[in-house]
Protein backbone atom coordinates (compact mmCIF):
# COMPACT_ATOMS: atom_id res chain seq x y z
CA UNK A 1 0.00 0.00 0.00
CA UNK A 2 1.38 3.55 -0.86
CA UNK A 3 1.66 6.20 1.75
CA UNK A 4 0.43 9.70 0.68
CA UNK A 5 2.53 12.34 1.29
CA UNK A 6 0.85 15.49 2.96
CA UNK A 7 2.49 18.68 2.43
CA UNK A 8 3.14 19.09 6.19
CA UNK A 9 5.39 16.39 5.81
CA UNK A 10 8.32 18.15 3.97
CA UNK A 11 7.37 21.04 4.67
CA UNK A 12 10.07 21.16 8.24
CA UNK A 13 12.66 20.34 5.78
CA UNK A 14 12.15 22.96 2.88
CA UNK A 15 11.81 26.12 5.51
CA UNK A 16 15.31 24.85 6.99
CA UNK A 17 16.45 24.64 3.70
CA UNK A 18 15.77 28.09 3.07
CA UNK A 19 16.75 29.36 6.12
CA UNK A 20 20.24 28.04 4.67
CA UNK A 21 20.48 29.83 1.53
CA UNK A 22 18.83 32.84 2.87
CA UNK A 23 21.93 33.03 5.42
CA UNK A 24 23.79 32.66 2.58
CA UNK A 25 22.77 34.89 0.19
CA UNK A 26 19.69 36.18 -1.45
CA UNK A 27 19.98 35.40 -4.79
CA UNK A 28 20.55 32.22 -4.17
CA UNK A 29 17.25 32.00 -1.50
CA UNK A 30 15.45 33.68 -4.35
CA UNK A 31 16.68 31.13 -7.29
CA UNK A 32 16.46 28.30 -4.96
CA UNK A 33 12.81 28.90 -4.35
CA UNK A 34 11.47 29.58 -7.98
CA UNK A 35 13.51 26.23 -9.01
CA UNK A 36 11.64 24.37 -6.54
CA UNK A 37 8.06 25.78 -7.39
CA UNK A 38 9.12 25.25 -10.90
CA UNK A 39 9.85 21.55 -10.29
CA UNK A 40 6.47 20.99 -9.16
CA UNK A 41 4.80 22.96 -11.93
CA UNK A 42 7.23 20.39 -14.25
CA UNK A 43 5.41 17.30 -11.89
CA UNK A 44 2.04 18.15 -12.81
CA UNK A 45 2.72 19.49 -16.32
CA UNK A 46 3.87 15.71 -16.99
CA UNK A 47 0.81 14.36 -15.20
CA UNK A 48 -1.84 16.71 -17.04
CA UNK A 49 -4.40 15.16 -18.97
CA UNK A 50 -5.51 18.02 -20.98
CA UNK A 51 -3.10 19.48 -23.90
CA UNK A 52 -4.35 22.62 -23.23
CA UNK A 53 -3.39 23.00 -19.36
CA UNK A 54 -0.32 20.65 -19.96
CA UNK A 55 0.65 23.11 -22.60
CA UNK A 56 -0.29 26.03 -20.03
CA UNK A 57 2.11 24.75 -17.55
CA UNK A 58 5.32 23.70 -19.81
CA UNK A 59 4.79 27.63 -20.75
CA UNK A 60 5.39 29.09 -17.29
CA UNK A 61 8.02 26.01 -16.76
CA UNK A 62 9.90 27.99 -19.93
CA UNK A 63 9.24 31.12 -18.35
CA UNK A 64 11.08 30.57 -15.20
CA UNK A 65 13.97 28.47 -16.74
CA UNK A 66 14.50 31.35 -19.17
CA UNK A 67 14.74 34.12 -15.75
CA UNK A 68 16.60 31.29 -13.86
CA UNK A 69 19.27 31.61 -16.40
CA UNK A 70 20.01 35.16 -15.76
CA UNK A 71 21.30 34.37 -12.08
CA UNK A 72 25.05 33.52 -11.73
CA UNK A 73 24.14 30.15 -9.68
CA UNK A 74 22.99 28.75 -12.73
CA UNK A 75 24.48 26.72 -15.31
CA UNK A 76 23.54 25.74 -18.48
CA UNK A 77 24.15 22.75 -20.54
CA UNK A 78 22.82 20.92 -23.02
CA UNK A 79 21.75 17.08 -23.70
CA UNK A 80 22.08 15.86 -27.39
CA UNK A 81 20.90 12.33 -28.16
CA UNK A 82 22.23 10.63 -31.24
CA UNK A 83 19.09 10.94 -32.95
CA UNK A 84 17.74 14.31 -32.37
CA UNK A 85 15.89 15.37 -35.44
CA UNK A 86 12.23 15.09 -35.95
CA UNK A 87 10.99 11.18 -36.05
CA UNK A 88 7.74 10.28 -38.39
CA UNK A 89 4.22 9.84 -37.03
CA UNK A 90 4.27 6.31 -36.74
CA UNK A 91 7.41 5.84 -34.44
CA UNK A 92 5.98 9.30 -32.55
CA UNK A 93 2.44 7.21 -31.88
CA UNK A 94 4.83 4.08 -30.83
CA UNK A 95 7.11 6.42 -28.61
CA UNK A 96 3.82 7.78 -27.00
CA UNK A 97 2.21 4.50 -26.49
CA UNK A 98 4.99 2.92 -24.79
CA UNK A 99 6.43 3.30 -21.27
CA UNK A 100 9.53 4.46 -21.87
CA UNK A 101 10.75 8.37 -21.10
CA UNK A 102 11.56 10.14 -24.75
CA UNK A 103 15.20 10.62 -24.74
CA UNK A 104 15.09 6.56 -23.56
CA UNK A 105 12.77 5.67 -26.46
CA UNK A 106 15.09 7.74 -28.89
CA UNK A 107 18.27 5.57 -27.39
CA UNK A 108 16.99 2.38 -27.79
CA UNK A 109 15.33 2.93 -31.30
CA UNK A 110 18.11 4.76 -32.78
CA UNK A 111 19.82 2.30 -35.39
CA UNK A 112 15.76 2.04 -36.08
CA UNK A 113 14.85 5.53 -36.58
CA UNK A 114 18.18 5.76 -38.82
CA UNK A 115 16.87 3.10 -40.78
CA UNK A 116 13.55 4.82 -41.27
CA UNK A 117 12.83 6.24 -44.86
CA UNK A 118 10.05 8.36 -43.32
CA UNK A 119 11.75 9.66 -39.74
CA UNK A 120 14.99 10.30 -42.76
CA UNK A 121 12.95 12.71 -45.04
CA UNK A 122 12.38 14.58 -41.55
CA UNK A 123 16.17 14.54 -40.94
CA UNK A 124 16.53 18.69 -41.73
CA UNK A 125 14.73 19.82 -38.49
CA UNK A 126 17.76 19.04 -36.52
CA UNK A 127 17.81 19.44 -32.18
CA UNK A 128 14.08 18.77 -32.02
CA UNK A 129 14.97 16.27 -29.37
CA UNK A 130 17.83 18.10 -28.18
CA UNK A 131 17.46 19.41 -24.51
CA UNK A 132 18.68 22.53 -22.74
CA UNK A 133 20.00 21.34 -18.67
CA UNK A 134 19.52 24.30 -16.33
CA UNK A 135 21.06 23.13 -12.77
CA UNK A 136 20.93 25.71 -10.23
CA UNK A 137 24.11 25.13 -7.89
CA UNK A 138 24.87 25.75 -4.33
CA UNK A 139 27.58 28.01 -5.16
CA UNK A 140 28.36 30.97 -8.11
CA UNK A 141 32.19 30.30 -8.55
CA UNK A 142 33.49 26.81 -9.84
CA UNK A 143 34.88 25.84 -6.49
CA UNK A 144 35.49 22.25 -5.27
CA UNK A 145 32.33 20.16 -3.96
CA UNK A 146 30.13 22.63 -5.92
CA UNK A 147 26.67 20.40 -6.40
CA UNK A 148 23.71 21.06 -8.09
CA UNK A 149 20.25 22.02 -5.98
CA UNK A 150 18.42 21.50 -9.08
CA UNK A 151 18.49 20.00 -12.37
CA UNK A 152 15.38 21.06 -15.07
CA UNK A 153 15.21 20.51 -18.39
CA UNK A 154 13.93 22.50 -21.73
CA UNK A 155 13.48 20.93 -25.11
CA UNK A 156 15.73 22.96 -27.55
CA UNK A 157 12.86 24.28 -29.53
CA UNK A 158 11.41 26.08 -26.77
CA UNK A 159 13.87 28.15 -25.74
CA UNK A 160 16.23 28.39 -28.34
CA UNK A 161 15.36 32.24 -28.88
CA UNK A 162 15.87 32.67 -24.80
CA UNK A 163 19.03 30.55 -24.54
CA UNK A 164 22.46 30.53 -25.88
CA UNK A 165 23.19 28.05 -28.50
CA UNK A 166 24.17 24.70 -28.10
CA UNK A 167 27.19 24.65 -30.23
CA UNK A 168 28.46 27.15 -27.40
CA UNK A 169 27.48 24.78 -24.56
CA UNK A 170 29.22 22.38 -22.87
CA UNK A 171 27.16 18.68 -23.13
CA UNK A 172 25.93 17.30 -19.70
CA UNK A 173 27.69 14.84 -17.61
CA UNK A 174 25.08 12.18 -17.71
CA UNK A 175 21.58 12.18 -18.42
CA UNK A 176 19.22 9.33 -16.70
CA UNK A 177 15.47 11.10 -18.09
CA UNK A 178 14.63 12.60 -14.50
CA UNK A 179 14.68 16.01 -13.00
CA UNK A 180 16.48 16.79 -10.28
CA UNK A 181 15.16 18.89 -6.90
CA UNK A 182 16.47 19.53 -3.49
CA UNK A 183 13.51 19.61 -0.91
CA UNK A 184 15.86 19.50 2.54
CA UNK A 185 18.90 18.27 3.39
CA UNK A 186 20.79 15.98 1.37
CA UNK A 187 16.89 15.17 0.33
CA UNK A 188 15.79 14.89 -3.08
CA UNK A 189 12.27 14.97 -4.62
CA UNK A 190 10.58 12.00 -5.81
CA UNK A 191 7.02 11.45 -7.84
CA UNK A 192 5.03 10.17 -5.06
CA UNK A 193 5.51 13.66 -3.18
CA UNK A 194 3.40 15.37 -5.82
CA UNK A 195 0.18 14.62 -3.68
CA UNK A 196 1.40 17.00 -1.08
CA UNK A 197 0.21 19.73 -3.12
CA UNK A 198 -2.47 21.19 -4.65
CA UNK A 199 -1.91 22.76 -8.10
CA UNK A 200 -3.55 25.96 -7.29
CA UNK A 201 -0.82 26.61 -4.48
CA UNK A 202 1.90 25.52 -6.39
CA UNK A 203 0.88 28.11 -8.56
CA UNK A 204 0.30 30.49 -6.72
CA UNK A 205 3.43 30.25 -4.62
CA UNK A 206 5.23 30.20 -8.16
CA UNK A 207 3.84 33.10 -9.65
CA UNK A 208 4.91 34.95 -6.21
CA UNK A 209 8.68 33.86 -6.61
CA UNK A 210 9.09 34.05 -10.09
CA UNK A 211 7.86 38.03 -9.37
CA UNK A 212 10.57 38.28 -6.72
CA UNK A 213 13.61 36.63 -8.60
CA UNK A 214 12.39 39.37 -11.84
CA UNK A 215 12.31 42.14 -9.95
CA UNK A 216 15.58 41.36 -7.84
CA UNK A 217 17.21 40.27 -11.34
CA UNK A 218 15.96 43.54 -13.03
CA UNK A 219 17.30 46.20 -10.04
CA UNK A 220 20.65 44.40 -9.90
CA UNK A 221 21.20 44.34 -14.03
C-alpha cells in the first residue's frame, strides 16, 4: 500500500532549507525557491491530462527556466541524443504508447529511426529532441564540492530564442530522463511527493517567486 505524502510532511525540511540559503545569500534564496516551485509545476505538467493545461504549464516552466538563467548560480548545458531530429508519425504514436521516457525511447530505437525512410525525409529539423540542462548550484564560482540544488530541463525548440546556443554549450555529464530537486537536506524529490500539493498553491506560490527573482534580477542588471 502507498503512503500519501501530505504537504506538512516536507514542509520542516524545505523552511530549513531556506533558512540556509537565505543566510547565505539572497539570490541564491530567491533562485532556490522559484527552481523548486518550478519543479512541481514540471510534476504536474507531466501528469496533465488536458493538452491545453499541460501546454499552459510547460509555458510558465519555460518562463522561469529562461529568468533562472540570468542568475550567476545557474548553469547551463545541453543534452544531445544521437538521434535528435524530428521522427515520423508512426514511431511518434509508438514512442507515446509505450512506457519508456523520450530521450530513452530515442536511445533504444536509434539504429531504427536511422533506418527509417520516413523519420529520414524529416532529418533537416535538426535538435528537435535536443534538450537545454539548467542546474541551479549551491555556489556561483566553480569551487570544489560545488553540487547542483536543481536539475530542469527545456526541449531545444522552446527556448532556443531565450538561450544561448548549443554549439556554445558544454554537453551534460550524464543524463538518466529525470529532474532533479532539493527539498531539505541531502533530500531529493521524488514522484510520489506530488500529492502534497495542490496545483492551485503551487501556482500560486510560483507566480509569487518568479515576481521576486524578476524584480531582484531587473534592479541588480
Amino acid at each position: 500500500m502507498t503512503t500519501m505524502i501530505a504537504r506538512e510532511d516536507i514542509a520542516p525540511e524545505y523552511k530549513s532549507l531556506q533558512a540556509e540559503w537565505k543566510e547565505k545569500d539572497r539570490e541564491l534564496l530567491l533562485v532556490g525557491r522559484l527552481a523548486y516551485w518550478t519543479f512541481w509545476i514540471s510534476k504536474f505538467a507531466e501528469k496533465e491530462e488536458s493538452d491545453e493545461e499541460k501546454g499552459k504549464l510547460f509555458r510558465l516552466k519555460a518562463n522561469a527556466l529562461a529568468l533562472l538563467a540570468r542568475s550567476e548560480y545557474t548553469q547551463i548545458r545541453k543534452y544531445i541524443p544521437k538521434h535528435h531530429s524530428k521522427i515520423c508519425f508512426f514511431h511518434y504514436l509508438k514512442m507515446k504508447k509505450g512506457t519508456l521516457n523520450t530521450h530513452l525511447f530515442l536511445e533504444k530505437n536509434v539504429k531504427t529511426l536511422a533506418k527509417c525512410r520516413k523519420c529520414k525525409k524529416l532529418k533537416e529539423i535538426e535538435h528537435y529532441f535536443s534538450l537545454y540542462s539548467i542546474a541551479i548550484l549551491d555556489e556561483k564560482a566553480d569551487v570544489v564540492g560545488r553540487k547542483p540544488l536543481f536539475i530542469l530541463y527545456s526541449p531545444y525548440p522552446i527556448l532556443k530564442e531565450r538561450l544561448p546556443e548549443l554549439e556554445g554549450l558544454e554537453d551534460v555529464k550524464k543524463y538518466n530522463g529525470h529532474e532533479l530537486a532539493t527539498i531539505g537536506k541531502g533530500k531529493r524529490a521524488h514522484d510520489s511527493m506530488l500529492t502534497a500539493f495542490k496545483k492551485e498553491t503551487v501556482l500560486r506560490y510560483y507566480l509569487k517567486n518568479f515576481e521576486q527573482l524578476n524584480q531582484y534580477l531587473s534592479e541588480r542588471d
